[in-house]
Protein backbone atom coordinates (compact mmCIF):
# COMPACT_ATOMS: atom_id res chain seq x y z
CA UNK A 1 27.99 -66.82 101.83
CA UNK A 2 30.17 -66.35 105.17
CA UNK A 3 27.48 -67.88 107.51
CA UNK A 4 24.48 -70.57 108.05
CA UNK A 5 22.25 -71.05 110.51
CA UNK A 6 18.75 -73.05 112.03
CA UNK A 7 17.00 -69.84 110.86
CA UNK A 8 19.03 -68.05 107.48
CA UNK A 9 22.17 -67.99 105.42
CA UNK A 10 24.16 -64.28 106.05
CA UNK A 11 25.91 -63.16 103.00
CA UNK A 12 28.83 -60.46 102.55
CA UNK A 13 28.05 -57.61 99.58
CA UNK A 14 28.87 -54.19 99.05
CA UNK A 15 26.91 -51.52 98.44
CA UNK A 16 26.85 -50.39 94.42
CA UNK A 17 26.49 -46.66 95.74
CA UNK A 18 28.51 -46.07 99.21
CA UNK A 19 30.89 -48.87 98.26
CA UNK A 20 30.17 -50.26 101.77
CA UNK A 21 30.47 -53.52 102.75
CA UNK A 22 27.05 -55.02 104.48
CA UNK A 23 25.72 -58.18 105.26
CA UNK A 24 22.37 -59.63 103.87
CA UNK A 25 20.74 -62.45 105.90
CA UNK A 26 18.51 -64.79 103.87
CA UNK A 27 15.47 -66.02 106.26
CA UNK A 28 14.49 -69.23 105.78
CA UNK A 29 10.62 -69.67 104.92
CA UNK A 30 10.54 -73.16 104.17
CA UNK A 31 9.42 -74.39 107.34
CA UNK A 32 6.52 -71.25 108.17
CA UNK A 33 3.17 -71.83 107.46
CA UNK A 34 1.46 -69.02 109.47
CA UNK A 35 3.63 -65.85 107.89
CA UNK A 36 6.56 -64.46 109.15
CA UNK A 37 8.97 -66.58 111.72
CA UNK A 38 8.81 -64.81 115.24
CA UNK A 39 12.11 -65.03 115.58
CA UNK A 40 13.48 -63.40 112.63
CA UNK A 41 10.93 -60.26 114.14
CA UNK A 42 12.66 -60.39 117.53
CA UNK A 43 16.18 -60.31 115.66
CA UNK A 44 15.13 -57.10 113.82
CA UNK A 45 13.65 -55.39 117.14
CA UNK A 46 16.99 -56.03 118.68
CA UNK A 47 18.79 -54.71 115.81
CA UNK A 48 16.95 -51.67 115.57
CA UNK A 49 17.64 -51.10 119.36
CA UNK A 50 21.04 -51.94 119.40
CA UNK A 51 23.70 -49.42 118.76
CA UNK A 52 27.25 -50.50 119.10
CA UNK A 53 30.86 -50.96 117.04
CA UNK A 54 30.53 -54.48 117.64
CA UNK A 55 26.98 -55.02 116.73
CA UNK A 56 25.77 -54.67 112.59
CA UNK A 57 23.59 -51.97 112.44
CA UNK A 58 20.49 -52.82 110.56
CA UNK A 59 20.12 -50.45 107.45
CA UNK A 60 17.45 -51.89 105.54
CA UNK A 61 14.54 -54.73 105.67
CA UNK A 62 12.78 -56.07 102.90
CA UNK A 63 10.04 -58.93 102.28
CA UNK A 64 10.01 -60.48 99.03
CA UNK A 65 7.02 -63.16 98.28
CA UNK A 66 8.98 -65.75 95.63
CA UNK A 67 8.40 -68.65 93.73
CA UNK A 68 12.49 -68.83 93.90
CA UNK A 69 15.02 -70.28 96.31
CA UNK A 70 17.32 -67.09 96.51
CA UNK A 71 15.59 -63.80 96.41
CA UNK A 72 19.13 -62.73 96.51
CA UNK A 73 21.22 -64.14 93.71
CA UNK A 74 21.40 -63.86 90.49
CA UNK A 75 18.91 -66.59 88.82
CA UNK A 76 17.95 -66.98 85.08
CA UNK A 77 14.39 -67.63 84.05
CA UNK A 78 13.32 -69.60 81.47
């Protein structure tokens, strides 16, 4: 984890195939009870506008519905 904030934790990884390194940012649910938070949408849109060395380019976006914590790391079940 390199970050935490009122709305996700960002976490450093590297890609298994391009050997790049990326950032993954965890959105926290807890607190939604009508879907998606607003302003995690508004954060993509900007993303996907945004093209510049200093800005993270957004690759990817996923939606995972979980019974876990951490969609993201490793967890063992049973």
């Amino acid at each position: 984890m390199v970050g935490e904030g009122t709305y996700g934790k960002v976490y450093k990884a590297s890609n298994n195939l391009t050997k790049e390194l990326v950032a993954l940012k965890r959105i926290r649910m807890e607190n939604e009870k009508d879907g998606f938070p607003i302003t995690a949408v508004r954060e993509m849109k900007l993303l996907q506008a945004l093209k510049h060395e200093n800005i993270v380019s957004l690759l990817e976006m996923m939606v995972e519905k979980s019974e876990y914590n951490s969609p993201l790391l490793p967890r063992s079940i049973g």
